[in-house]
PDB file of N, CA and C in Angstrom:
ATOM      1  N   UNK A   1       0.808  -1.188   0.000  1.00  0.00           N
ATOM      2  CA  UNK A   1       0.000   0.000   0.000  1.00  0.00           C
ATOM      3  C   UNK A   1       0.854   1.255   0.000  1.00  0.00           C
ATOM      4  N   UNK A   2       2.093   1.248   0.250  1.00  0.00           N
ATOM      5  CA  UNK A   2       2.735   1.980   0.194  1.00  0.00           C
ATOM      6  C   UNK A   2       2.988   3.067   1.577  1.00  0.00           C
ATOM      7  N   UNK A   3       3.149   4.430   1.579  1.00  0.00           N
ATOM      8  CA  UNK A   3       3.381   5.086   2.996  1.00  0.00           C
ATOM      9  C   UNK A   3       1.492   5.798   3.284  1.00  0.00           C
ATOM     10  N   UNK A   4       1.637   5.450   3.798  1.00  0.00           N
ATOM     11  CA  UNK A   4       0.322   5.654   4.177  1.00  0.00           C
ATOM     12  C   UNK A   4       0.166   7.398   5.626  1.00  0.00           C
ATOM     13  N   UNK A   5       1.222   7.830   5.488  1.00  0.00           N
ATOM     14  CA  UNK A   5       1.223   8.778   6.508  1.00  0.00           C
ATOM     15  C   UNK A   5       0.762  10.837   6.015  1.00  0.00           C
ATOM     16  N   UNK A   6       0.334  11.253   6.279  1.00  0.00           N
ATOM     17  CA  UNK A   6      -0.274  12.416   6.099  1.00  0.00           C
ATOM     18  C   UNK A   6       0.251  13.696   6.495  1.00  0.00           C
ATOM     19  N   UNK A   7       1.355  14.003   5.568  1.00  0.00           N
ATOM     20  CA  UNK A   7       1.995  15.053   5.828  1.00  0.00           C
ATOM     21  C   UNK A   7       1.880  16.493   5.231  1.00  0.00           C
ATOM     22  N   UNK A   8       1.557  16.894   5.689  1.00  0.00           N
ATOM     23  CA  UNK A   8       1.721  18.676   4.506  1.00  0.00           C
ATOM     24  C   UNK A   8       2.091  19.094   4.074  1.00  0.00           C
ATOM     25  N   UNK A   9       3.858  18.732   4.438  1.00  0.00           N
ATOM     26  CA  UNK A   9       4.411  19.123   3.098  1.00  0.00           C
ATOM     27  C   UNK A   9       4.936  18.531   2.713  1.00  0.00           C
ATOM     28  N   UNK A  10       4.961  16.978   2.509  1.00  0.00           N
ATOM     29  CA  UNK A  10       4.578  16.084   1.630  1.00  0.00           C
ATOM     30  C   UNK A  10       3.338  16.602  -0.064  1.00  0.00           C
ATOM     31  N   UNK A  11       3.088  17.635   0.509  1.00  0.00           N
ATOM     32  CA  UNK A  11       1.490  17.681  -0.315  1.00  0.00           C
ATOM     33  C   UNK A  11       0.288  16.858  -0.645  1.00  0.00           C
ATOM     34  N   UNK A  12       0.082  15.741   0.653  1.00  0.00           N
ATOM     35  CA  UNK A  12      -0.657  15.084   0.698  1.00  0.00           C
ATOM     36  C   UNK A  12      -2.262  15.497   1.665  1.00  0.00           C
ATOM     37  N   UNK A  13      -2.057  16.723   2.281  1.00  0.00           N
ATOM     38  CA  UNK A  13      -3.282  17.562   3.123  1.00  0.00           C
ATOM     39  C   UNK A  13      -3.522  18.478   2.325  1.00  0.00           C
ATOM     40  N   UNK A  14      -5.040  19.060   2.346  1.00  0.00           N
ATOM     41  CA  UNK A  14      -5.456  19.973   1.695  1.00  0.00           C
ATOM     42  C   UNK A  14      -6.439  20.541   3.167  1.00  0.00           C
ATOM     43  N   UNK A  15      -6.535  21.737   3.472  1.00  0.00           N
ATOM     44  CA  UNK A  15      -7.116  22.676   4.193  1.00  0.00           C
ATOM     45  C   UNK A  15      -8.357  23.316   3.356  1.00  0.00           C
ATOM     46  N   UNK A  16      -9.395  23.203   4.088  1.00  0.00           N
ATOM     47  CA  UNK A  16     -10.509  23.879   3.753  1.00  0.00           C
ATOM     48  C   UNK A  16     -11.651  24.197   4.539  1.00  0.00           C
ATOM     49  N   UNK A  17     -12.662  24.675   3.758  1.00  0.00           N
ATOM     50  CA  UNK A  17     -13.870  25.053   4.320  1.00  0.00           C
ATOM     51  C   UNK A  17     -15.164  24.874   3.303  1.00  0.00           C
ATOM     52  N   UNK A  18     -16.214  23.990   3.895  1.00  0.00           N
ATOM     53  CA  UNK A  18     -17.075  23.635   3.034  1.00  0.00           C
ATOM     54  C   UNK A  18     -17.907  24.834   3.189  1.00  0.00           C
ATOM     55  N   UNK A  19     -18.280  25.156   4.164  1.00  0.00           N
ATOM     56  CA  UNK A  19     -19.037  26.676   4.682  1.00  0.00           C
ATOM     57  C   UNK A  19     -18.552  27.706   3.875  1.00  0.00           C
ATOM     58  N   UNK A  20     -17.585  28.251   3.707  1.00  0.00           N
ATOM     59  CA  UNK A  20     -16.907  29.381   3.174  1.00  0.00           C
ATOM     60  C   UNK A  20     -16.416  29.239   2.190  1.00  0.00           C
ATOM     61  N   UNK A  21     -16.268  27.970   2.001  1.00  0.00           N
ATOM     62  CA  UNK A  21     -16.226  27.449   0.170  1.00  0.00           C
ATOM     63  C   UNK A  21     -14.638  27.662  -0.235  1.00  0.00           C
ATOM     64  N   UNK A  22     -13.801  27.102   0.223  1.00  0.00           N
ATOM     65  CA  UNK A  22     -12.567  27.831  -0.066  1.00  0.00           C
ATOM     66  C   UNK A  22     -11.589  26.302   0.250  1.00  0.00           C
ATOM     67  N   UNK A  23     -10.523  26.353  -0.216  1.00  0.00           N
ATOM     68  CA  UNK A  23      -9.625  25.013   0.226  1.00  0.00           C
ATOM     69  C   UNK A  23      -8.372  25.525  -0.703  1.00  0.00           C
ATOM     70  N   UNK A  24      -7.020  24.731   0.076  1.00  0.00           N
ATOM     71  CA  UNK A  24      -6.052  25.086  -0.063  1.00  0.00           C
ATOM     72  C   UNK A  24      -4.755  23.732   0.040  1.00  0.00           C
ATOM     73  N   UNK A  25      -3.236  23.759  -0.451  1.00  0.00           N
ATOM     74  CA  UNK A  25      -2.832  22.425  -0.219  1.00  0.00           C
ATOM     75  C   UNK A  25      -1.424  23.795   0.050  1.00  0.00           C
ATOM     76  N   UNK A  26      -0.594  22.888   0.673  1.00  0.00           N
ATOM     77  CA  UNK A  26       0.867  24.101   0.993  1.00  0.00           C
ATOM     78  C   UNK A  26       1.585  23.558  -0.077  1.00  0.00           C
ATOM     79  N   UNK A  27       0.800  22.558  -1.102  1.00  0.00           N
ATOM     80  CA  UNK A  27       1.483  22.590  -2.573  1.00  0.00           C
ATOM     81  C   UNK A  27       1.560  23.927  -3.194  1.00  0.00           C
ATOM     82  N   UNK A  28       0.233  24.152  -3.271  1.00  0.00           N
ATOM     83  CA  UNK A  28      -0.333  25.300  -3.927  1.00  0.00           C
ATOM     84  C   UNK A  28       0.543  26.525  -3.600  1.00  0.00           C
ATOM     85  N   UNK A  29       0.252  26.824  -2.434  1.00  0.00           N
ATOM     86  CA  UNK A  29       1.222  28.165  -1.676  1.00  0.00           C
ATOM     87  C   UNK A  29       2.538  28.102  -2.463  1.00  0.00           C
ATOM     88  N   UNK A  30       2.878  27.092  -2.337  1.00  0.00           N
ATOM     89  CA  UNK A  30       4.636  26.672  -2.642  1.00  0.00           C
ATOM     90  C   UNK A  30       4.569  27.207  -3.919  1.00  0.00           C
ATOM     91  N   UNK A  31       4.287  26.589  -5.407  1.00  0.00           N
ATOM     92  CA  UNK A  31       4.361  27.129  -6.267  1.00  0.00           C
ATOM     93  C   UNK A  31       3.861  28.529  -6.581  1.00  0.00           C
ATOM     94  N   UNK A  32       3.118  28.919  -5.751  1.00  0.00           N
ATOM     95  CA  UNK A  32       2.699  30.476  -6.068  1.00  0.00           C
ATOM     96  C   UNK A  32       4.612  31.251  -5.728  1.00  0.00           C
ATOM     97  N   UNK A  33       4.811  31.058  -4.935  1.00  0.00           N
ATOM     98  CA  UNK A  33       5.583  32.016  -4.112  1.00  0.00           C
ATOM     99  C   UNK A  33       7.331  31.543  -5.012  1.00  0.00           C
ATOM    100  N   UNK A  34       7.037  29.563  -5.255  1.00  0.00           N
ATOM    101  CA  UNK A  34       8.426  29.855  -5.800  1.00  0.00           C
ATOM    102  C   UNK A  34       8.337  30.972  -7.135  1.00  0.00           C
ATOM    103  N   UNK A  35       7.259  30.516  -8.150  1.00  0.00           N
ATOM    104  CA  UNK A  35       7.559  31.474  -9.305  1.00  0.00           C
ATOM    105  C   UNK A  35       7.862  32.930  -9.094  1.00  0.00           C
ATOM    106  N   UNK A  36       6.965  33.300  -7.744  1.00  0.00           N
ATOM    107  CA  UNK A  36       7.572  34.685  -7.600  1.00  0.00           C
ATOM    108  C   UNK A  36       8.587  34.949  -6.843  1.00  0.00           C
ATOM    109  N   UNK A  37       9.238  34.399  -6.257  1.00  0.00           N
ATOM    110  CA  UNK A  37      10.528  34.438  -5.736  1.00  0.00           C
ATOM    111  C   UNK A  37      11.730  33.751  -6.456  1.00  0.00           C
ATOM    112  N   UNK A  38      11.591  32.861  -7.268  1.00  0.00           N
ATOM    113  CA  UNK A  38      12.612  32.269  -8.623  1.00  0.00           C
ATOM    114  C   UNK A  38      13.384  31.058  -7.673  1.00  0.00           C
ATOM    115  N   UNK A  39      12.712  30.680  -6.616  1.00  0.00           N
ATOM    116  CA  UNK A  39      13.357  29.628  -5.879  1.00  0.00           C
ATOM    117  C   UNK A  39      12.441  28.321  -6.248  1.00  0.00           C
ATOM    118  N   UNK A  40      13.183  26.998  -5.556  1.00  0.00           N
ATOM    119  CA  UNK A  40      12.607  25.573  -5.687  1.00  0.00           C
ATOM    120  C   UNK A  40      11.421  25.409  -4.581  1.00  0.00           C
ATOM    121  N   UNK A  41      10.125  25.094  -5.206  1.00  0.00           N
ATOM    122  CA  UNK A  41       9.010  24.954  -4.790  1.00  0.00           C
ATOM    123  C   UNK A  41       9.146  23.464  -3.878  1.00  0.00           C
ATOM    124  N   UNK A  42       9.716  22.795  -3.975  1.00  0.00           N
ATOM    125  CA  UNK A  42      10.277  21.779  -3.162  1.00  0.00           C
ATOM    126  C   UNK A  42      10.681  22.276  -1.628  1.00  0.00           C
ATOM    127  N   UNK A  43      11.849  23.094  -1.764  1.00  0.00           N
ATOM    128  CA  UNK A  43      12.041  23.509  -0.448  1.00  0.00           C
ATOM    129  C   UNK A  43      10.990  24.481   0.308  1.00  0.00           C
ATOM    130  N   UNK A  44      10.320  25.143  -0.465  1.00  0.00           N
ATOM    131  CA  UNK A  44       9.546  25.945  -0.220  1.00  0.00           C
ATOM    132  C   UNK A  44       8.386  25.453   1.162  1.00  0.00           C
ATOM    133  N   UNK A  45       8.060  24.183   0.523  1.00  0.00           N
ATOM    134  CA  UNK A  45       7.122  23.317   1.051  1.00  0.00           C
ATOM    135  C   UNK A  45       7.743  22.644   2.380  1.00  0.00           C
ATOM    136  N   UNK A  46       8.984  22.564   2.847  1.00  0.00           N
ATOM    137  CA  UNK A  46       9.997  22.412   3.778  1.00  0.00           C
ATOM    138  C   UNK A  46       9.380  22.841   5.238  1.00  0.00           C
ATOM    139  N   UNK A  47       9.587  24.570   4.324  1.00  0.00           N
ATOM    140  CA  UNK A  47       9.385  26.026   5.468  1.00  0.00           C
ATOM    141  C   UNK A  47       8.529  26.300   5.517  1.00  0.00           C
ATOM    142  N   UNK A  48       6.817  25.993   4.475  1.00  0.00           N
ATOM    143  CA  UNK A  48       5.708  26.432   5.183  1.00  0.00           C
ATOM    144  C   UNK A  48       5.245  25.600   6.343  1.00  0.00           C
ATOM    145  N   UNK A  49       6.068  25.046   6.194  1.00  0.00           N
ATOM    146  CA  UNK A  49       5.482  23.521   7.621  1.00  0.00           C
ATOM    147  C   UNK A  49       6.125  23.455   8.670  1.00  0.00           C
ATOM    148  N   UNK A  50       5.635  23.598   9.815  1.00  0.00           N
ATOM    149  CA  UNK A  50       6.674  23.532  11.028  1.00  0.00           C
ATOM    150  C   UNK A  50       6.992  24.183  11.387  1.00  0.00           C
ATOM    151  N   UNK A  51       8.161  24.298  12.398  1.00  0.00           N
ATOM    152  CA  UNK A  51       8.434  25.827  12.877  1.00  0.00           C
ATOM    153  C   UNK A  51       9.876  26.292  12.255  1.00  0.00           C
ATOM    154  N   UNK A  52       9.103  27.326  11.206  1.00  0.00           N
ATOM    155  CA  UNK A  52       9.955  27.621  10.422  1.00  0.00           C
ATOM    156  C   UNK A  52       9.776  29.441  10.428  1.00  0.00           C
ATOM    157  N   UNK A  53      10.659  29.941  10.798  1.00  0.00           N
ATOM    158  CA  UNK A  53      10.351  31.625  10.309  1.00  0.00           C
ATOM    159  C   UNK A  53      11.292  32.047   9.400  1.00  0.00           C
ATOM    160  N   UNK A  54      10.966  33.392   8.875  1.00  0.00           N
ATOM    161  CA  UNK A  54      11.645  33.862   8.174  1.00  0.00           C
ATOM    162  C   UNK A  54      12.557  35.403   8.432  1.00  0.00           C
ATOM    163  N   UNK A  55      13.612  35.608   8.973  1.00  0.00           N
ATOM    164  CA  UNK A  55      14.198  36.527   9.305  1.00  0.00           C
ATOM    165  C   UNK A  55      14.344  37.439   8.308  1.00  0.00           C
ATOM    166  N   UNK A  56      12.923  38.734   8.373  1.00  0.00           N
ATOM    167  CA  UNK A  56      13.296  39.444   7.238  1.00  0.00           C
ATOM    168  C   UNK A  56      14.367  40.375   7.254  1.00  0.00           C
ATOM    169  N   UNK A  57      15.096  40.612   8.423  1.00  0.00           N
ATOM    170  CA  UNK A  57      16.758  41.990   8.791  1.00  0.00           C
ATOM    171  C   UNK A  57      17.653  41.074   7.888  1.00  0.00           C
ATOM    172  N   UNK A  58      17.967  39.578   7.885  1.00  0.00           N
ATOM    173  CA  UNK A  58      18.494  38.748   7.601  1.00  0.00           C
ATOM    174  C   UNK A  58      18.490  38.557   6.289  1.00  0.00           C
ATOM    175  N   UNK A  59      17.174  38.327   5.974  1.00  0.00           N
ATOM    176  CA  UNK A  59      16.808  37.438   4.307  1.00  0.00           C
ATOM    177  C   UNK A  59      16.946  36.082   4.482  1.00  0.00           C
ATOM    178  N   UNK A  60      17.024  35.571   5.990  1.00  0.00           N
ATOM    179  CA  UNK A  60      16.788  34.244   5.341  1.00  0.00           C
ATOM    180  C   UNK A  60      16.028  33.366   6.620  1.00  0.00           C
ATOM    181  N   UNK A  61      16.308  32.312   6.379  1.00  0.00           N
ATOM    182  CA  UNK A  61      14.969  31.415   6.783  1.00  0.00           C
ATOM    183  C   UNK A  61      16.318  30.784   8.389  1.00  0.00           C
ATOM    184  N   UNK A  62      14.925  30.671   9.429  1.00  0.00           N
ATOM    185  CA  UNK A  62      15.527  29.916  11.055  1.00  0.00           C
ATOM    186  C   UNK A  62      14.607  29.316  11.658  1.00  0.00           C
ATOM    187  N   UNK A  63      15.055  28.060  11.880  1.00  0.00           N
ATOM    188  CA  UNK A  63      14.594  28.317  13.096  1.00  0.00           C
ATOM    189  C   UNK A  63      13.883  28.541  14.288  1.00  0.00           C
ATOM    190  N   UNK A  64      14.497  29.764  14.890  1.00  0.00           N
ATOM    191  CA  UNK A  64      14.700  30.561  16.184  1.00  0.00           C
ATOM    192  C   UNK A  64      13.320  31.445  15.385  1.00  0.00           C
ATOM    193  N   UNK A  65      12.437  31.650  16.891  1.00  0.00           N
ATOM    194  CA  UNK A  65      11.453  32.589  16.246  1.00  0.00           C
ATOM    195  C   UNK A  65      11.537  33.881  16.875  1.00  0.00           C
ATOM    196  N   UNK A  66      12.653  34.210  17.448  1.00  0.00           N
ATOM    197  CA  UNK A  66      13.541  35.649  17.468  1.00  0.00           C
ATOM    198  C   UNK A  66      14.724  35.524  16.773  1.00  0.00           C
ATOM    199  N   UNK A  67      14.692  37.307  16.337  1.00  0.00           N
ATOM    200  CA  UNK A  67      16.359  37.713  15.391  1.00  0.00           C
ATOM    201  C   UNK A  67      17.154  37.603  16.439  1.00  0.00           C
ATOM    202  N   UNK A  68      18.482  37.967  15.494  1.00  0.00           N
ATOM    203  CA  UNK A  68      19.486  38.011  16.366  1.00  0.00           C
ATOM    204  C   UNK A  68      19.693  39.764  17.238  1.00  0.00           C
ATOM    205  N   UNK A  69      18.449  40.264  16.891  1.00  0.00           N
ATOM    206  CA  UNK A  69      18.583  41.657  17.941  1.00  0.00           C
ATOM    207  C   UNK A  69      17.379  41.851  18.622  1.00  0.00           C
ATOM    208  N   UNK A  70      16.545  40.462  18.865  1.00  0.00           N
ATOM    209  CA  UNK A  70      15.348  40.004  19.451  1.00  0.00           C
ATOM    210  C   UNK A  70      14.375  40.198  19.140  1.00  0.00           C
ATOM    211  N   UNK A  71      14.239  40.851  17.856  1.00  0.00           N
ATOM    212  CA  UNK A  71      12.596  41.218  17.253  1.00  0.00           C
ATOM    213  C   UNK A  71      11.878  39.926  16.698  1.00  0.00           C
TER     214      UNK A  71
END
């Protein structure tokens, strides 16, 4: 049967709302953002999952969900 486990960024969950009519996969996100950022939609899907922030003083991805001058 193969892996049978349910991960997100795997791209095997999709988020939604039958009420509000709307649904989403952190596939989706991923490729929006690599084309506009010119990066791999692969890793992308890494950092929307988990505890991942993005140090914008920096430019880049931690981690730590404080900078290194505590903001």
């Amino acid at each position: 049967m193969g892996d049978l486990q349910c991960l997100a960024n795997k791209g095997n969950v999709a988020f939604g709302s039958g009420k509000e009519q709307w649904a989403f996969t952190i596939t989706r996100f991923a490729r929006i953002y690599a084309a506009k950022f010119k990066t791999d939609a692969a890793k992308l899907m890494d950092r929307f999952w988990g505890d991942n922030y993005f140090d914008a003083e920096n430019k880049k991805w931690t981690k730590d969900s404080e900078s290194e001058t505590g903001k």
